[in-house]
Protein backbone atom coordinates (compact mmCIF):
# COMPACT_ATOMS: atom_id res chain seq x y z
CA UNK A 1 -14.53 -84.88 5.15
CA UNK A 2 -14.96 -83.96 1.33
CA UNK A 3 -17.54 -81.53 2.11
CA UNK A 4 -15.55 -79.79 4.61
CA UNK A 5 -12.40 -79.78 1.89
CA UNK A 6 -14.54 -78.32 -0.59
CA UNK A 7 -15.68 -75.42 1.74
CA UNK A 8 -11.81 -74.45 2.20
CA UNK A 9 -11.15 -74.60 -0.50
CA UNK A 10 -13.42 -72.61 -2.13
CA UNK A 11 -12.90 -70.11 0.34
CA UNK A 12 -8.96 -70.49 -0.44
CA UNK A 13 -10.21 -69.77 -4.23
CA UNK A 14 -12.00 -66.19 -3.31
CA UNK A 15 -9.51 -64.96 -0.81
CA UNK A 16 -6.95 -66.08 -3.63
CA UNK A 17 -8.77 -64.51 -6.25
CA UNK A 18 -9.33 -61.05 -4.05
CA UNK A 19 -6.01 -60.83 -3.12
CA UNK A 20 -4.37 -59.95 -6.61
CA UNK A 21 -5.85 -61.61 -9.36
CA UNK A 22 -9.40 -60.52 -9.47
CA UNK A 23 -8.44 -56.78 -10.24
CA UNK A 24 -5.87 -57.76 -13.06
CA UNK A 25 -8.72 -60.16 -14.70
CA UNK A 26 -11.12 -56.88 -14.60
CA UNK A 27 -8.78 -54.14 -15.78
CA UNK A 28 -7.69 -57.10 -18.58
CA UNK A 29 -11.22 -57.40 -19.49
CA UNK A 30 -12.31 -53.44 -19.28
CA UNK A 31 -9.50 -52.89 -21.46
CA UNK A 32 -10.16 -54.75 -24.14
CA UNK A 33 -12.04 -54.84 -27.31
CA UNK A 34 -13.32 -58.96 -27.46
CA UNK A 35 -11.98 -61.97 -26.00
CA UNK A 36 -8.77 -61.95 -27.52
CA UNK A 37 -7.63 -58.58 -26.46
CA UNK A 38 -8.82 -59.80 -23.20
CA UNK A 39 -6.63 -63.32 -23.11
CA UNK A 40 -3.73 -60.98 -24.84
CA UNK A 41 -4.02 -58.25 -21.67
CA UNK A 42 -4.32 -61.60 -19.01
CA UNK A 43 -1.32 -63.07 -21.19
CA UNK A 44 0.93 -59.63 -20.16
CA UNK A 45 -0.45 -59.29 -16.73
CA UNK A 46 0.78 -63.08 -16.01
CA UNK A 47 3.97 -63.76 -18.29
CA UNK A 48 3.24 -67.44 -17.12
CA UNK A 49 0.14 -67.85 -18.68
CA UNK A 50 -0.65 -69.52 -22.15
CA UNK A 51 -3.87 -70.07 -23.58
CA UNK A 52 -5.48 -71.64 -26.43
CA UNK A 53 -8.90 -70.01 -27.68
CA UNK A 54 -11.33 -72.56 -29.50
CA UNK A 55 -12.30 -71.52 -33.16
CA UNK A 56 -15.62 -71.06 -31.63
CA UNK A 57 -14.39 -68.83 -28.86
CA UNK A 58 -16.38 -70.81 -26.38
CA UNK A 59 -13.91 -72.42 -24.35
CA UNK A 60 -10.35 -71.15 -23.55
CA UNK A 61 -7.82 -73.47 -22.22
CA UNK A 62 -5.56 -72.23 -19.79
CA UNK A 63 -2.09 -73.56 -19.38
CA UNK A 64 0.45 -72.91 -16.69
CA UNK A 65 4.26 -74.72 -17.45
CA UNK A 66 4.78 -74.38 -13.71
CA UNK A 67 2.57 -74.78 -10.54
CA UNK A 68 2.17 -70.41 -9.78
CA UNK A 69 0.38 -70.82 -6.57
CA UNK A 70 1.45 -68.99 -3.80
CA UNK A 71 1.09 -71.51 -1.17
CA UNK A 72 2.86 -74.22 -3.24
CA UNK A 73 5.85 -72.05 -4.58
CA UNK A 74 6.35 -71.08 -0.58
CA UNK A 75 6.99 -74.63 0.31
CA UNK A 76 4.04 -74.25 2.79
CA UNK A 77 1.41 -77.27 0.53
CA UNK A 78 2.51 -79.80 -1.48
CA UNK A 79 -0.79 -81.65 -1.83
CA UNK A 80 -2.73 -81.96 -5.45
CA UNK A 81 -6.05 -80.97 -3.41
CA UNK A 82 -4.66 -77.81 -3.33
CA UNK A 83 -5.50 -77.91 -6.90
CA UNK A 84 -9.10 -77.24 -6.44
CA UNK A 85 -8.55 -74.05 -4.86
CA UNK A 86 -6.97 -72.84 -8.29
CA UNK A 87 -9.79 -74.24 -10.09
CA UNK A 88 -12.35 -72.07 -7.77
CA UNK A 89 -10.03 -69.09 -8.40
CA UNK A 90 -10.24 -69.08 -11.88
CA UNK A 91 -13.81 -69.73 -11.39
CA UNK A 92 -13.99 -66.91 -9.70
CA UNK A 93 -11.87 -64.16 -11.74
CA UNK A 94 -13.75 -65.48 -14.82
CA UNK A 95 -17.58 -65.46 -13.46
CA UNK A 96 -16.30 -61.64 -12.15
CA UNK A 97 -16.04 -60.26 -15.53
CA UNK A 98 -18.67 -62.89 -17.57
CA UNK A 99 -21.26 -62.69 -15.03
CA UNK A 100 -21.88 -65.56 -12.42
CA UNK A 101 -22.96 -68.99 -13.64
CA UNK A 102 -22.17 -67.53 -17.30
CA UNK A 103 -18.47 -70.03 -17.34
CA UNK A 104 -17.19 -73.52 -15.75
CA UNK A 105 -14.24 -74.51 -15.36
CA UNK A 106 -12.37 -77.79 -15.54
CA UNK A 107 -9.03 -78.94 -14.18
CA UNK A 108 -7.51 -80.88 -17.13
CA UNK A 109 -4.26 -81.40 -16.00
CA UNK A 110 -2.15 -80.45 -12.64
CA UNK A 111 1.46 -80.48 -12.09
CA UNK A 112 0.89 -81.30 -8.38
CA UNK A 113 -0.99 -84.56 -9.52
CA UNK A 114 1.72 -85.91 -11.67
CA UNK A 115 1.26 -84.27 -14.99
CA UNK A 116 3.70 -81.89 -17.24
CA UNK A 117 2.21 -78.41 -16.84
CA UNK A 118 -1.05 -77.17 -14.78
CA UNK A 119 -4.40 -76.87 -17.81
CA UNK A 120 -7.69 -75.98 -16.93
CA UNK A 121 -10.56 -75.91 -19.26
CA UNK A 122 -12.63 -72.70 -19.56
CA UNK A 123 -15.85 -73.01 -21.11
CA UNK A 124 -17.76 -70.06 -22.25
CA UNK A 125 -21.69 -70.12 -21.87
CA UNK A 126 -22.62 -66.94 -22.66
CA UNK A 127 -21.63 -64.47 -25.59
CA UNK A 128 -18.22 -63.43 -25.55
CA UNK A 129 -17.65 -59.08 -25.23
């Protein structure tokens, strides 16, 4: 069922997120000064990783020109639902260093569901470090 889908794969997001990410997102944000030294340190830890920061600096857009997860590069899921568990994971590694319920994110785009490169929307609702 949907519900049941969304369970995994939010759990899929977390144990993603714990399992590397999650510690590179913190270190990236403990060592920097404001949002863009963080997106800069996030941008070395993961050479795949582009980003666009609004003038604003409330919503960063994240853009991947390839489809980095794990379980798709392995051959082992070729789905587009499996896009929701990268959704959750940024959800996650963002609400662990801007405090839960403080960002959303948004898939935009997904290489797995037909489009050119993998974008998800993050939208800052709090002040920025």
């Amino acid at each position: 069922s949907a519900k049941e889908r969304t369970v995994l794969l939010n759990a899929c997001g977390k144990t993603c997120s714990r399992s590397y990410s999650l510690k590179v997102y913190r270190d990236a944000y403990a060592n920097a000064a404001d949002i863009e030294g963080f997106l800069e340190n996030l941008k070395a830890a993961f050479p795949e990783l582009n980003y666009e920061l609004s003038e604003d600096q409330k919503t960063v857009t994240i853009i991947y020109d390839h489809c980095a997860c794990d379980l798709y590069t392995r051959g082992l899921v070729k789905t587009g639902l499996l896009c929701e568990c990268s959704r959750r994971s940024l959800q996650y590694n963002w609400e662990a260093v801007m405090g839960e319920g403080n960002v959303e994110v948004e898939m935009k785009g997904s290489i797995l569901r037909g489009d050119e490169r993998c974008v998800f929307e993050v939208k800052l609702l709090t002040p920025n470090p």
